[in-house]
N, C-alpha and C. Protein backbone atom coordinates (compact mmCIF):
# COMPACT_ATOMS: atom_id res chain seq x y z
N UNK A 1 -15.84 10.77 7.73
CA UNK A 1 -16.37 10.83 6.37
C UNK A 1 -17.87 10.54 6.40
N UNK A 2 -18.65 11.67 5.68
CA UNK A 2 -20.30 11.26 5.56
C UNK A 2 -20.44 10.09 4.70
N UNK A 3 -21.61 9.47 5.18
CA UNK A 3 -22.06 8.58 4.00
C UNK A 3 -22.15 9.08 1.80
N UNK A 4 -22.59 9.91 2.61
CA UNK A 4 -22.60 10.72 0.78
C UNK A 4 -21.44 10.93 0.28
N UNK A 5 -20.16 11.69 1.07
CA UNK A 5 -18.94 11.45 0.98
C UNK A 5 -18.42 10.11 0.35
N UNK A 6 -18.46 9.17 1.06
CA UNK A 6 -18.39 7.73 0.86
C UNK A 6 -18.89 7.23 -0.50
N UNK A 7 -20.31 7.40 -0.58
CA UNK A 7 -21.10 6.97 -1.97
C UNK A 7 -20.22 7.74 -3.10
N UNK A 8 -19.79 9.54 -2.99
CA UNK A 8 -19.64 9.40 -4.16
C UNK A 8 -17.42 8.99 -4.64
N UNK A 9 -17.20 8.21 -3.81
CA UNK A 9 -15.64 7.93 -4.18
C UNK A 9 -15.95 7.28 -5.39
N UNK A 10 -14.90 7.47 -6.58
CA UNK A 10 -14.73 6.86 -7.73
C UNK A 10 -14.24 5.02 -7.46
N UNK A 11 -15.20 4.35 -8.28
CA UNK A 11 -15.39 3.09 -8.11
C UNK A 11 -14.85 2.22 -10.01
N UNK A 12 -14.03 1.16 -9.70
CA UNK A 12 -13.66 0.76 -10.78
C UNK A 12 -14.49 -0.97 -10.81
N UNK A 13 -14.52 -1.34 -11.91
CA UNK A 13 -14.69 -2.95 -11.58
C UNK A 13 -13.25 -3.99 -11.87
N UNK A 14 -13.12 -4.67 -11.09
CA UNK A 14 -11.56 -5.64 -11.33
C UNK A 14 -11.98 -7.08 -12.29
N UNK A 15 -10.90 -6.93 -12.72
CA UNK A 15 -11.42 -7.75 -14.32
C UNK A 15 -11.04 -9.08 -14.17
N UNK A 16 -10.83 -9.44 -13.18
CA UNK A 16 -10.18 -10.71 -12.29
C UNK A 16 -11.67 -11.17 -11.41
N UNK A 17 -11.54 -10.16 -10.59
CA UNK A 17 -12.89 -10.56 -9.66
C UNK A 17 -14.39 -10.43 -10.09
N UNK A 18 -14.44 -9.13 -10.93
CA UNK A 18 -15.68 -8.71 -11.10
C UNK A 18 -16.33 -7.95 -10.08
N UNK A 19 -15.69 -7.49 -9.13
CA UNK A 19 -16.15 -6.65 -8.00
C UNK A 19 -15.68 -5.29 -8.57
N UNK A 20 -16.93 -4.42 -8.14
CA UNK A 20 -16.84 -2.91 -8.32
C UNK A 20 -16.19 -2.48 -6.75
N UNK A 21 -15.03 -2.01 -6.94
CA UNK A 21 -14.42 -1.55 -5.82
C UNK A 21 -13.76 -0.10 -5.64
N UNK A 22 -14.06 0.76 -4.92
CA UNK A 22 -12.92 2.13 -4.86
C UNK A 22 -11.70 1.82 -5.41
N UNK A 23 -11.38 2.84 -6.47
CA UNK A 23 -10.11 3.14 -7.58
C UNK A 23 -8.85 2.95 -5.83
N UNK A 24 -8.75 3.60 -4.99
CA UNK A 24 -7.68 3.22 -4.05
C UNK A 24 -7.34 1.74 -4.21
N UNK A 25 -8.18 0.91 -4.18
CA UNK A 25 -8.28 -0.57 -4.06
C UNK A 25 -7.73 -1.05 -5.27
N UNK A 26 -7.59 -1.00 -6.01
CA UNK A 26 -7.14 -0.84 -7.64
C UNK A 26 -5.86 -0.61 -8.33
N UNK A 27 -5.55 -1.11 -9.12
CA UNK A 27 -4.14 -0.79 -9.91
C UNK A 27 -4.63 -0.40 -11.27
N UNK A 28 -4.54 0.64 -11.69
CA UNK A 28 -4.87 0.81 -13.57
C UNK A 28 -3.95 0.33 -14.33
N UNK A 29 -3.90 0.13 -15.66
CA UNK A 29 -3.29 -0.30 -16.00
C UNK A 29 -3.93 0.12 -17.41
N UNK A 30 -2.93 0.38 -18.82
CA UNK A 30 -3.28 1.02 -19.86
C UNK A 30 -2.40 -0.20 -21.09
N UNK A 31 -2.55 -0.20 -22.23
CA UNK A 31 -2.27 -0.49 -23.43
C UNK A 31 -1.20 0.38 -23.98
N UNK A 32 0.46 0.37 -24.08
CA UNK A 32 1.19 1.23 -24.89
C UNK A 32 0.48 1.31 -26.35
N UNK A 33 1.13 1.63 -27.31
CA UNK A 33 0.71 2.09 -28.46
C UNK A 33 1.64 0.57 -29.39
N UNK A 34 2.43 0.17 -29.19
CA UNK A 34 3.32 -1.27 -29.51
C UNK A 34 2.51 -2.37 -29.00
N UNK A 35 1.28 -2.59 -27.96
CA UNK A 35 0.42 -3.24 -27.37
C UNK A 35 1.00 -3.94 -26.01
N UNK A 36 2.26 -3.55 -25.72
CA UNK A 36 2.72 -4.16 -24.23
C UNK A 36 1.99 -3.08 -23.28
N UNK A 37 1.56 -4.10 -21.86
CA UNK A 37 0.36 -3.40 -20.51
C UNK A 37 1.69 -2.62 -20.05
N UNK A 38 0.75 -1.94 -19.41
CA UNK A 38 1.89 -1.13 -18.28
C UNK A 38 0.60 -0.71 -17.51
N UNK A 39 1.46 -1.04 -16.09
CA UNK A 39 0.57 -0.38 -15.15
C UNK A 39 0.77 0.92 -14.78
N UNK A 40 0.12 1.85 -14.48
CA UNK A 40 -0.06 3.34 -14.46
C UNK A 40 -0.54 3.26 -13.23
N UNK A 41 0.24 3.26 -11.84
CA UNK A 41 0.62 3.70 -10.82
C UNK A 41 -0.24 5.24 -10.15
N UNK A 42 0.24 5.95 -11.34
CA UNK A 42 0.07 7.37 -11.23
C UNK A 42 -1.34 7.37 -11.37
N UNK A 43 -1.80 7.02 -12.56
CA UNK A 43 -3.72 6.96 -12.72
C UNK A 43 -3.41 8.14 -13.76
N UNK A 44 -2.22 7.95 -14.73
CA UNK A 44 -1.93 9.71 -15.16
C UNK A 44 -1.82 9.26 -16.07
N UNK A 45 -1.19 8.06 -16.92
CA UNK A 45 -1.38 7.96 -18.18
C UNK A 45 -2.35 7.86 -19.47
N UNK A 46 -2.23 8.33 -20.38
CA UNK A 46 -3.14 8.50 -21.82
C UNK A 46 -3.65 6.75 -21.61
N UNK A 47 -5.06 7.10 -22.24
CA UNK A 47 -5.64 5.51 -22.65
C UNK A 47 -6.53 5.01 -21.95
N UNK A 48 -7.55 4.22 -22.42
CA UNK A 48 -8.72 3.70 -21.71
C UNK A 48 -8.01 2.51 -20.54
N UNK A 49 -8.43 3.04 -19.31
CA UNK A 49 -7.78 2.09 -18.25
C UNK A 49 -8.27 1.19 -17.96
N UNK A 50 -7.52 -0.16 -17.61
CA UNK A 50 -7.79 -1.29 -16.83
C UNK A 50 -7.64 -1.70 -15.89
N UNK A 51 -8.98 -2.16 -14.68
CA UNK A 51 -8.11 -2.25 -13.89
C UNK A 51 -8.77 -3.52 -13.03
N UNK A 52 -7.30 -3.71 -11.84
CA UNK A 52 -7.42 -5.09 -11.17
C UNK A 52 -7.74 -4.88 -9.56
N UNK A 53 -7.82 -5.18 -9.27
CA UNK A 53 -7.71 -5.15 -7.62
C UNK A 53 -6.22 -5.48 -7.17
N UNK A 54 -5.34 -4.87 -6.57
CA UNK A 54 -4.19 -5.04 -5.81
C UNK A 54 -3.86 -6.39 -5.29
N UNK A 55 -3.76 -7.47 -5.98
CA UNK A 55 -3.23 -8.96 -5.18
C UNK A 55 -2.73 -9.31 -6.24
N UNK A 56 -1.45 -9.96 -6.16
CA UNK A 56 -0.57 -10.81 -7.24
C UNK A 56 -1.70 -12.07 -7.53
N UNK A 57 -2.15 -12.64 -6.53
CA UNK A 57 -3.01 -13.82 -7.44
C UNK A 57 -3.65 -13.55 -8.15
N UNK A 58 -4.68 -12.14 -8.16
CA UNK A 58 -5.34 -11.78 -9.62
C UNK A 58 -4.73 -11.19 -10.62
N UNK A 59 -3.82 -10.62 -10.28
CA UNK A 59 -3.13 -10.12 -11.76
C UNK A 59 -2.34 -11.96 -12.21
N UNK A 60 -2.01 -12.78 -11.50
CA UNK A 60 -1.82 -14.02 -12.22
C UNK A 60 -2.50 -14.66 -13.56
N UNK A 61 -3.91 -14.76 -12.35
CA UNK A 61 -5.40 -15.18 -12.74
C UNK A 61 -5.57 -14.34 -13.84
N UNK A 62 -5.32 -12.57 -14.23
CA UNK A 62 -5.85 -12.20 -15.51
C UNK A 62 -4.80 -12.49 -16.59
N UNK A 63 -3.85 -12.96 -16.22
CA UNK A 63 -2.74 -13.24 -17.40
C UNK A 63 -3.07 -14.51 -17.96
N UNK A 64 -3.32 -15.38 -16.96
CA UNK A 64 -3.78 -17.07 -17.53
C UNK A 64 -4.68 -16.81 -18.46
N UNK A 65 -6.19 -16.19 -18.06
CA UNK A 65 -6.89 -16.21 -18.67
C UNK A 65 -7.48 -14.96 -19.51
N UNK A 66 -5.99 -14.34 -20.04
CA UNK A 66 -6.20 -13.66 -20.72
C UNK A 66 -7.08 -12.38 -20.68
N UNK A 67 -7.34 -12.20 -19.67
CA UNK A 67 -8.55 -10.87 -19.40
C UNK A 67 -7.95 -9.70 -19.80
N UNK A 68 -6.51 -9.40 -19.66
CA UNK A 68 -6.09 -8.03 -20.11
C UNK A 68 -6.34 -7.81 -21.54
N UNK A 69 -6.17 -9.02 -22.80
CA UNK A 69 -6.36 -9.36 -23.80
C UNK A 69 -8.33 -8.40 -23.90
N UNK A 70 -9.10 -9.56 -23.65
CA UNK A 70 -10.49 -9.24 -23.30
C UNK A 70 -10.71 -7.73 -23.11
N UNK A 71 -10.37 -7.17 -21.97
CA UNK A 71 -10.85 -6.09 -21.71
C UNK A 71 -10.02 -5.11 -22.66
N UNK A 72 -9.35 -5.23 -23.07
CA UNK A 72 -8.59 -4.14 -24.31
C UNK A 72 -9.32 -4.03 -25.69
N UNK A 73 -9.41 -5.32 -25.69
CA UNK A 73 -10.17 -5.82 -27.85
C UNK A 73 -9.38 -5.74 -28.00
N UNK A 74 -7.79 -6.06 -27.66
CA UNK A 74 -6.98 -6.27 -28.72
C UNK A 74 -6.05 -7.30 -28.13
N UNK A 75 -5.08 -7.79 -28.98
CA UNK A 75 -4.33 -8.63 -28.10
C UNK A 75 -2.98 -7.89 -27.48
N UNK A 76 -2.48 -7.80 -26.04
CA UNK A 76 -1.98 -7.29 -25.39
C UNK A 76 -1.04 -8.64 -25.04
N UNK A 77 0.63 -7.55 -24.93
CA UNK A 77 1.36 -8.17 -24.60
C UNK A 77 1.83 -7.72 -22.94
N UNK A 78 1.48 -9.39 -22.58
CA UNK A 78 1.86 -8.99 -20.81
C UNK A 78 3.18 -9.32 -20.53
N UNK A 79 4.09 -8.16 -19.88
CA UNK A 79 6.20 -8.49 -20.03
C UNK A 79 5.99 -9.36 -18.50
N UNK A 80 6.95 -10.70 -18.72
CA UNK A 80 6.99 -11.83 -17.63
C UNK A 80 7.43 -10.94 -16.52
N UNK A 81 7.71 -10.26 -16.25
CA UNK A 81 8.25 -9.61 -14.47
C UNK A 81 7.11 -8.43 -14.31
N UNK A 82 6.05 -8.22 -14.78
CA UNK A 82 4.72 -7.33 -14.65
C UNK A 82 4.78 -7.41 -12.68
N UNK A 83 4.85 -8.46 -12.39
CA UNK A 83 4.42 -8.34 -11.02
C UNK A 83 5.70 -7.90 -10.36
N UNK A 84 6.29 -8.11 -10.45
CA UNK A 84 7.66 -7.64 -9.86
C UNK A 84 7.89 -6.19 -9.99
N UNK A 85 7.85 -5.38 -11.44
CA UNK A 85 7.49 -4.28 -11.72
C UNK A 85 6.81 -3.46 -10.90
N UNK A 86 5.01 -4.19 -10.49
CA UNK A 86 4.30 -3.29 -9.80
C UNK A 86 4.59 -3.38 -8.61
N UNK A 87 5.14 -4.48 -7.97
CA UNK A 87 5.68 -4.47 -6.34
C UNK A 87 6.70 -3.13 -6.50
N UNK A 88 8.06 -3.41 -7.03
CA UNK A 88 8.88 -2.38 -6.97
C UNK A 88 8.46 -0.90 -6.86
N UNK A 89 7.24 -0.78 -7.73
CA UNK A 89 6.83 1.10 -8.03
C UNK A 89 6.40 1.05 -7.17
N UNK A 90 5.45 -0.07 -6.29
CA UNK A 90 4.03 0.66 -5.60
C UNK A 90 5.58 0.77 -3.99
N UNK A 91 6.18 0.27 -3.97
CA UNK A 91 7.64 -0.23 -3.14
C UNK A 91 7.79 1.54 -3.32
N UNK A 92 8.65 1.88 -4.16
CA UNK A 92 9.41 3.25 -4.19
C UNK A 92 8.15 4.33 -3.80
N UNK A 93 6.82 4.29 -4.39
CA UNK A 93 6.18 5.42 -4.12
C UNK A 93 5.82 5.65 -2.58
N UNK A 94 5.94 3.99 -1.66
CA UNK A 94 5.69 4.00 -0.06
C UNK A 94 7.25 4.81 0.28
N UNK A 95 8.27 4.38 -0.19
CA UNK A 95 9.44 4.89 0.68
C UNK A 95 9.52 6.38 -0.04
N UNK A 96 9.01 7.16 -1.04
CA UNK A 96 9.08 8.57 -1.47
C UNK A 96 8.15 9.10 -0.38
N UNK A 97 7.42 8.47 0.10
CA UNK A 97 6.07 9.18 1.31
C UNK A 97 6.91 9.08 2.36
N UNK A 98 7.38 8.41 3.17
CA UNK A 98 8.30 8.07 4.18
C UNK A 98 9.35 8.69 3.96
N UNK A 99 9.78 8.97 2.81
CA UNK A 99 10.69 9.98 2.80
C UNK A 99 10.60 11.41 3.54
N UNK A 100 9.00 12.01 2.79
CA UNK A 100 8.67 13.21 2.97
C UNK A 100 8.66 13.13 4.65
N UNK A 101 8.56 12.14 5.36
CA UNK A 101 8.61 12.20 6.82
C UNK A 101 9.55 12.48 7.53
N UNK A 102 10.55 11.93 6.67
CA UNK A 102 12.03 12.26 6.82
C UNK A 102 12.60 13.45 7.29
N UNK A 103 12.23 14.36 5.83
CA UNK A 103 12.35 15.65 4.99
C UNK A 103 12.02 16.57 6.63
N UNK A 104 10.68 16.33 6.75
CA UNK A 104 9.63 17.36 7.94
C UNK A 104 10.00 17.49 9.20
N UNK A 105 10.67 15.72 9.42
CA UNK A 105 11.22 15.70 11.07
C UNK A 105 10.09 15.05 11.80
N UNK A 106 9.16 14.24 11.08
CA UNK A 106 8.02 13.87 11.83
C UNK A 106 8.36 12.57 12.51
N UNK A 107 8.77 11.69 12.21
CA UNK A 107 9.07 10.49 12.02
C UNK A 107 9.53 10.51 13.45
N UNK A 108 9.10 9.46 14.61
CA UNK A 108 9.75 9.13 16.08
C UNK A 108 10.26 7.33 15.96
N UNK A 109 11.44 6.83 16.43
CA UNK A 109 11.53 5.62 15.88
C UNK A 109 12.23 5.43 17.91
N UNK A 110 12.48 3.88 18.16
CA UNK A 110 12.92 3.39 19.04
C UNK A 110 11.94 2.78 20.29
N UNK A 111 11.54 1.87 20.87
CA UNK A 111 10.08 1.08 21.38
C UNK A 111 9.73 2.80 22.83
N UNK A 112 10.95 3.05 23.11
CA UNK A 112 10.27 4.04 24.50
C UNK A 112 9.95 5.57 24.20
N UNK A 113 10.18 6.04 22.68
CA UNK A 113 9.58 7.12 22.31
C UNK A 113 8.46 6.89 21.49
N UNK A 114 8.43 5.61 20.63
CA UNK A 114 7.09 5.43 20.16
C UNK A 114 6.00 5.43 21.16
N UNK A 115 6.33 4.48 22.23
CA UNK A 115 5.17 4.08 23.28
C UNK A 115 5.08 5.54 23.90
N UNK A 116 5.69 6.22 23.94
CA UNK A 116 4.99 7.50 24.87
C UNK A 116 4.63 8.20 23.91
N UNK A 117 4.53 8.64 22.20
CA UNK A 117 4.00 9.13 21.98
C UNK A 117 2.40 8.60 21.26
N UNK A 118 2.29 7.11 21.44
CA UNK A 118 1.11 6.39 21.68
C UNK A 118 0.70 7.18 22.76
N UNK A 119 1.00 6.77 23.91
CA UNK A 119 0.40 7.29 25.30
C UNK A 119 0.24 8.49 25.42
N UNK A 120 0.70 9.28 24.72
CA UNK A 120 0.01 10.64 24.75
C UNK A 120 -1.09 11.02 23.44
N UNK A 121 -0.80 10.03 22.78
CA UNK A 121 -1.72 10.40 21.45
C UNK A 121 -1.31 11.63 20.53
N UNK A 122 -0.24 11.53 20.53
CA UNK A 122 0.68 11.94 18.98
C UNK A 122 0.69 11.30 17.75
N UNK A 123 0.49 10.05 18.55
CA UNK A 123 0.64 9.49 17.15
C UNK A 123 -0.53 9.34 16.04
N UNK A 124 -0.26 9.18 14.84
CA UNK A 124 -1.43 8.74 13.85
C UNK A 124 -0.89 7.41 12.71
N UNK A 125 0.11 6.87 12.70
CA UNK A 125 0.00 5.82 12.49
C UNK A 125 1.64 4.99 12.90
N UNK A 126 0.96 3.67 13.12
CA UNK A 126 2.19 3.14 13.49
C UNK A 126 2.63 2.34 13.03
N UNK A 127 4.39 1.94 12.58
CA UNK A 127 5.26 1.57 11.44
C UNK A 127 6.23 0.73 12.57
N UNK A 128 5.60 -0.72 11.65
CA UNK A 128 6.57 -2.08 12.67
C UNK A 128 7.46 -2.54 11.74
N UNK A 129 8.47 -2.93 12.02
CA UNK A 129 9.55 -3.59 10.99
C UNK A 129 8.52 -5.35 11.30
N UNK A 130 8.58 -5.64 10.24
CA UNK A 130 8.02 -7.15 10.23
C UNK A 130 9.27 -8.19 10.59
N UNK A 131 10.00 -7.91 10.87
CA UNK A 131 11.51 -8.85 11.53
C UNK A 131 11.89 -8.48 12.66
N UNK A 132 10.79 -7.58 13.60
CA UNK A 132 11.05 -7.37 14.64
C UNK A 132 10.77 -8.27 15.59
N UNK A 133 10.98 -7.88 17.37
CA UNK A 133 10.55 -8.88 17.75
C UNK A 133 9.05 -8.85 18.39
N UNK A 134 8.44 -10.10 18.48
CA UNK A 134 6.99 -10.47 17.86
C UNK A 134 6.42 -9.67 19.59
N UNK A 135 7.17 -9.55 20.59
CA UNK A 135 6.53 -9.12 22.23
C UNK A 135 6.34 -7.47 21.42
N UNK A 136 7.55 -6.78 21.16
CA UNK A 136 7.30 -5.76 21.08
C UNK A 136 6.04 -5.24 20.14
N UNK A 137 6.16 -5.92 19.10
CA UNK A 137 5.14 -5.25 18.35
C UNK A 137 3.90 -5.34 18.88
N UNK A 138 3.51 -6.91 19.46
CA UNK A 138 2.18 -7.28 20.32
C UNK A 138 2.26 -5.85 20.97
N UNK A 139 3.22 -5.43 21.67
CA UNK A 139 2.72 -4.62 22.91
C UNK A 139 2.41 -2.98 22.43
N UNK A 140 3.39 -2.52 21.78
CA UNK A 140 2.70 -1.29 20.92
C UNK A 140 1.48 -1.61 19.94
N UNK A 141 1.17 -2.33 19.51
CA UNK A 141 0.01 -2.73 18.42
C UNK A 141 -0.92 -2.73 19.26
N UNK A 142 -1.28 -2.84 21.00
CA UNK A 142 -2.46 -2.67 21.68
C UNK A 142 -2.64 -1.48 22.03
N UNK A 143 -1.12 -0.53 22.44
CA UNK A 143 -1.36 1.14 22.61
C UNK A 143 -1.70 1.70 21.44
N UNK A 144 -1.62 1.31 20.15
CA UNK A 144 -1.97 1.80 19.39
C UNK A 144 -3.63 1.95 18.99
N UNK A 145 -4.29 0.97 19.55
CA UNK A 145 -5.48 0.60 19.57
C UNK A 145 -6.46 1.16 18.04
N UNK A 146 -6.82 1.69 17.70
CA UNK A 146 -7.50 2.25 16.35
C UNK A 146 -7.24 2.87 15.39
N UNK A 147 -5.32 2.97 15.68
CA UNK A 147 -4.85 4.09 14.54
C UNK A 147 -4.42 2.69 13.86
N UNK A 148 -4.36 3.35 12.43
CA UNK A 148 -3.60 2.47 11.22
C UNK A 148 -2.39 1.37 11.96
N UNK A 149 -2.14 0.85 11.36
CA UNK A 149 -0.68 -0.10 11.91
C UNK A 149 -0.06 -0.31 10.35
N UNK A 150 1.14 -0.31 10.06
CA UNK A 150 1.69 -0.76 9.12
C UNK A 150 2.61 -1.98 9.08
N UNK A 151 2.77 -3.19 8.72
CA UNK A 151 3.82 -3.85 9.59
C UNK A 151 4.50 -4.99 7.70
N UNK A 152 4.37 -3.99 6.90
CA UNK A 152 4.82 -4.30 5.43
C UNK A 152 6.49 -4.45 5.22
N UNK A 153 7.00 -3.40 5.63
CA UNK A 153 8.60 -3.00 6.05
C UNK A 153 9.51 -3.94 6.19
N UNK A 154 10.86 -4.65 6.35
CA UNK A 154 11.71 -4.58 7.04
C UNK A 154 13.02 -3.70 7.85
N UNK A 155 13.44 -3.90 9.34
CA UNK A 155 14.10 -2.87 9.62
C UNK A 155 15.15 -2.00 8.68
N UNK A 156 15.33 -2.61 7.72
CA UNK A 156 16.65 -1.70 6.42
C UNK A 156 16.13 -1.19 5.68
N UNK A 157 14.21 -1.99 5.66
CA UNK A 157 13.89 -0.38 4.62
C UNK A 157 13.47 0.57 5.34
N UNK A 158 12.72 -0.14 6.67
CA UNK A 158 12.16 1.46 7.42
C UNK A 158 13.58 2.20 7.84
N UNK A 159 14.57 1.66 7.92
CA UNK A 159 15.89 2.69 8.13
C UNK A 159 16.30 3.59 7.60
N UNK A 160 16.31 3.02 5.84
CA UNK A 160 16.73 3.47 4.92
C UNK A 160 15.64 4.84 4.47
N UNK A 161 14.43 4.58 4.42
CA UNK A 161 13.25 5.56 4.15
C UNK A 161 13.21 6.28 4.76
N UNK A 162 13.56 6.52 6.90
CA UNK A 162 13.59 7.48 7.47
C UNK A 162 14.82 8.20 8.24
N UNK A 163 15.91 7.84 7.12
CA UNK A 163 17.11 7.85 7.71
C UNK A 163 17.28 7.91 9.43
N UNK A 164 17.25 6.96 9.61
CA UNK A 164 17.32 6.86 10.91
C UNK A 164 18.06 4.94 11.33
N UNK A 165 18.87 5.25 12.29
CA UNK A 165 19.49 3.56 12.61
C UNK A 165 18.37 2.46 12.68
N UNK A 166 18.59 1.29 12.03
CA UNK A 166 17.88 0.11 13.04
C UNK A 166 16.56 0.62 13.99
N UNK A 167 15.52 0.81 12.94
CA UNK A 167 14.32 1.01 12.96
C UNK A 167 13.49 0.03 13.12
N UNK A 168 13.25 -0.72 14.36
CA UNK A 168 11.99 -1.23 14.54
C UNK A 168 10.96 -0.93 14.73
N UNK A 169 10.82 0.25 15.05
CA UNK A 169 9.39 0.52 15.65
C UNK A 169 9.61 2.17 15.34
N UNK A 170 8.05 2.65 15.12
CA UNK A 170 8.25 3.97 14.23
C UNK A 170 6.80 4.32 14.31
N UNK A 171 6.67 6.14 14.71
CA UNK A 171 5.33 6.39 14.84
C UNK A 171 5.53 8.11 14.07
N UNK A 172 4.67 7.92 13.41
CA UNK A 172 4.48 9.59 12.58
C UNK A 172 3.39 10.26 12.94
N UNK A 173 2.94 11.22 13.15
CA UNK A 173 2.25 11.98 13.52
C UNK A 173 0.96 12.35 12.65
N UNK A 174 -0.23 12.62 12.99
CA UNK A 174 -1.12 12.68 11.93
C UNK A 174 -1.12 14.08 10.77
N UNK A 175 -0.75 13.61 9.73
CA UNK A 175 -0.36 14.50 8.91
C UNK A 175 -1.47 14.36 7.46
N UNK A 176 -1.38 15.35 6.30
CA UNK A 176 -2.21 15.09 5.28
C UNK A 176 -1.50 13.55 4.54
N UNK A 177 -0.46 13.56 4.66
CA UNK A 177 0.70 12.63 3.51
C UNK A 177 -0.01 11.15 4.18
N UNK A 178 -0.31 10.66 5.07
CA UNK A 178 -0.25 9.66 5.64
C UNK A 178 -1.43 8.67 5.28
N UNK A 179 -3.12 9.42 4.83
CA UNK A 179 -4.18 8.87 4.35
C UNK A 179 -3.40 8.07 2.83
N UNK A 180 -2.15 8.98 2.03
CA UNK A 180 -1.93 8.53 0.74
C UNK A 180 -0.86 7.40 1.06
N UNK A 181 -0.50 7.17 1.74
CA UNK A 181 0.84 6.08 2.41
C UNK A 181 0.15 4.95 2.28
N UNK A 182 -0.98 4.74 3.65
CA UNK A 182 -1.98 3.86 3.98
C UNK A 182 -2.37 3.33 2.16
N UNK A 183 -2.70 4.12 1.37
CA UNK A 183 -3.71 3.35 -0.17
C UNK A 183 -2.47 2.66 -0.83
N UNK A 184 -0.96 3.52 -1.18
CA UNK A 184 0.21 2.88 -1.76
C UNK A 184 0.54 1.44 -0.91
N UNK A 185 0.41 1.83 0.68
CA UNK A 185 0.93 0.49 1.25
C UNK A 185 -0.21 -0.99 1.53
N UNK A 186 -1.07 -0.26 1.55
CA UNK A 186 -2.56 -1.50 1.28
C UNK A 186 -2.08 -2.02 -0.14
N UNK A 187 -2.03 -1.29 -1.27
CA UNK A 187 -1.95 -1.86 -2.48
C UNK A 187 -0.44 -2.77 -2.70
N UNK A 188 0.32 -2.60 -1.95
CA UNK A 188 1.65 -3.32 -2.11
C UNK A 188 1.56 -4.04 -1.31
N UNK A 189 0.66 -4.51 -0.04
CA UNK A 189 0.50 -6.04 0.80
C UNK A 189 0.31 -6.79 0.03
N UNK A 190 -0.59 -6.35 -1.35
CA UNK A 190 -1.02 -7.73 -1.72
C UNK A 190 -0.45 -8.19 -2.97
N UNK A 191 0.98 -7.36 -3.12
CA UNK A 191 1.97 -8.14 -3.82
C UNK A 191 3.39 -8.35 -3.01
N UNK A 192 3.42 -8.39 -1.24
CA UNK A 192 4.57 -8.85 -0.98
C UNK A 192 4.14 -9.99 0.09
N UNK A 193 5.38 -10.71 1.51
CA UNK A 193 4.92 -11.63 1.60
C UNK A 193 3.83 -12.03 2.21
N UNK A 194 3.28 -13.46 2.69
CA UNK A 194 2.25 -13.25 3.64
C UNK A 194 2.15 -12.80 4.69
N UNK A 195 3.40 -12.61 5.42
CA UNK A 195 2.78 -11.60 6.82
C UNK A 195 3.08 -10.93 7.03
N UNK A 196 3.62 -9.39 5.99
CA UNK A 196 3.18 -8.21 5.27
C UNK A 196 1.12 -8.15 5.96
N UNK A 197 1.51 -6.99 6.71
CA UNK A 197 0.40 -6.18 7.19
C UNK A 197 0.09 -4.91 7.03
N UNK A 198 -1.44 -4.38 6.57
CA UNK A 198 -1.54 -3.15 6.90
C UNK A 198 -2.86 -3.18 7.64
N UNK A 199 -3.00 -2.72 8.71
CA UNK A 199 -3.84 -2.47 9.52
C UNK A 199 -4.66 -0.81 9.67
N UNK A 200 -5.90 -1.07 8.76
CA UNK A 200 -6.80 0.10 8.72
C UNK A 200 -7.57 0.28 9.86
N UNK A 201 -7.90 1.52 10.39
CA UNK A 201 -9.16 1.71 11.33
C UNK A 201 -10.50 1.01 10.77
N UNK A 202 -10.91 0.09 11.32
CA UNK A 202 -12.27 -0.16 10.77
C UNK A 202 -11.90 -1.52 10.01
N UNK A 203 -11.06 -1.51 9.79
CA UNK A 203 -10.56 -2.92 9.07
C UNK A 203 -9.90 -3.90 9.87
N UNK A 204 -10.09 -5.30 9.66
CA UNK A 204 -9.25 -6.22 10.98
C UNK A 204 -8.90 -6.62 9.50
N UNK A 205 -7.57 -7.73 10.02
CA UNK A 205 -6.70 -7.79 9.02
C UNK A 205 -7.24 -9.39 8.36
N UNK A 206 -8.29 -9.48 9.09
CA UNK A 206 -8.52 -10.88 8.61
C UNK A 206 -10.31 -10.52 6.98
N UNK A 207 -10.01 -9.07 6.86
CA UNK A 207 -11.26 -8.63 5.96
C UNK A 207 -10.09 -8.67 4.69
């Protein structure tokens, strides 16, 4: 990606932080017409949008202090399971992408076909069950060296998403679907638990 490329991505400010950040980074979120929030996932719904940065502690932080209220002008009703809500969608829209992997036949799962198609460089990103065990992943997570890492999952959902048995370890091939996986599954780390990972090129997990 050029720099100019870069400059012109659509940029939102988070009403929690106050940082102007790329809309990827972001959850919108709109005003029904009854005044209860709903977050708009899609970026498709009618209405002047609001938006937060992807972490349950700031969507906390804007409920305490009322910022959804603020940034609307009106008073907005926030429904008590809002966060649970957006885990679940941003949840189904990662396993509808993983699906499509399904669908194509892309999807390689089991530690001695992932690692060789590391070693040959097939792969373009790589998918750890986070309940796996901690040698294996160390040891594919170094063949993997600069591609994405995902490690958000447990083995029953990566099973369930790529129909495939007892899925620990899982490598897909570089495809268009996979840049949009990476933004759904960045945005759902930072509403599941703490060691829920997504590992960007260019990003260490400690940014």
């Amino acid at each position: 990606m050029s720099q100019d490329q870069g400059l012109s991505e659509p940029e939102r400010r988070c009403i929690a932080t106050g940082q102007v950040l790329k809309k990827q980074d972001l959850i919108r979120f709109v005003v029904a017409p009854d005044g209860v929030l709903v977050p708009d996932l899609q970026e498709k719904l009618p209405g002047r949008g609001i938006w937060l940065s992807s972490q349950r502690e700031n969507l906390e932080l804007a409920c305490k202090k009322g910022l959804f209220s603020r940034a609307a002008r009106q008073k907005v009703s926030v429904p008590d399971d809002l966060d649970n809500r957006i885990e679940m969608g941003l949840m189904t829209r990662c396993m509808n992408l993983l699906g499509l992997a399904r669908k194509r036949g892309d999807a390689v799962s089991g530690f001695a076909k992932v690692e060789a198609s590391l070693r040959k460089n097939k792969a373009g990103l790589l998918l750890a069950a986070r309940d796996g065990a901690p040698d294996g992943r160390k040891k594919l997570k170094a063949l993997a060296g600069k591609l994405p890492v995902v490690e958000l999952f447990d083995s029953q959902e990566l099973s369930q998403a790529l129909g495939l048995e007892n899925v620990i370890h899982a490598a897909l091939p570089r495809q268009g679907y996979i840049e949009k996986f990476l933004i759904e599954a960045s945005k759902l780390s930072g509403f599941r638990c703490q060691d829920a990972e997504v590992k960007e090129p260019g990003r260490s997990s400690d940014d």
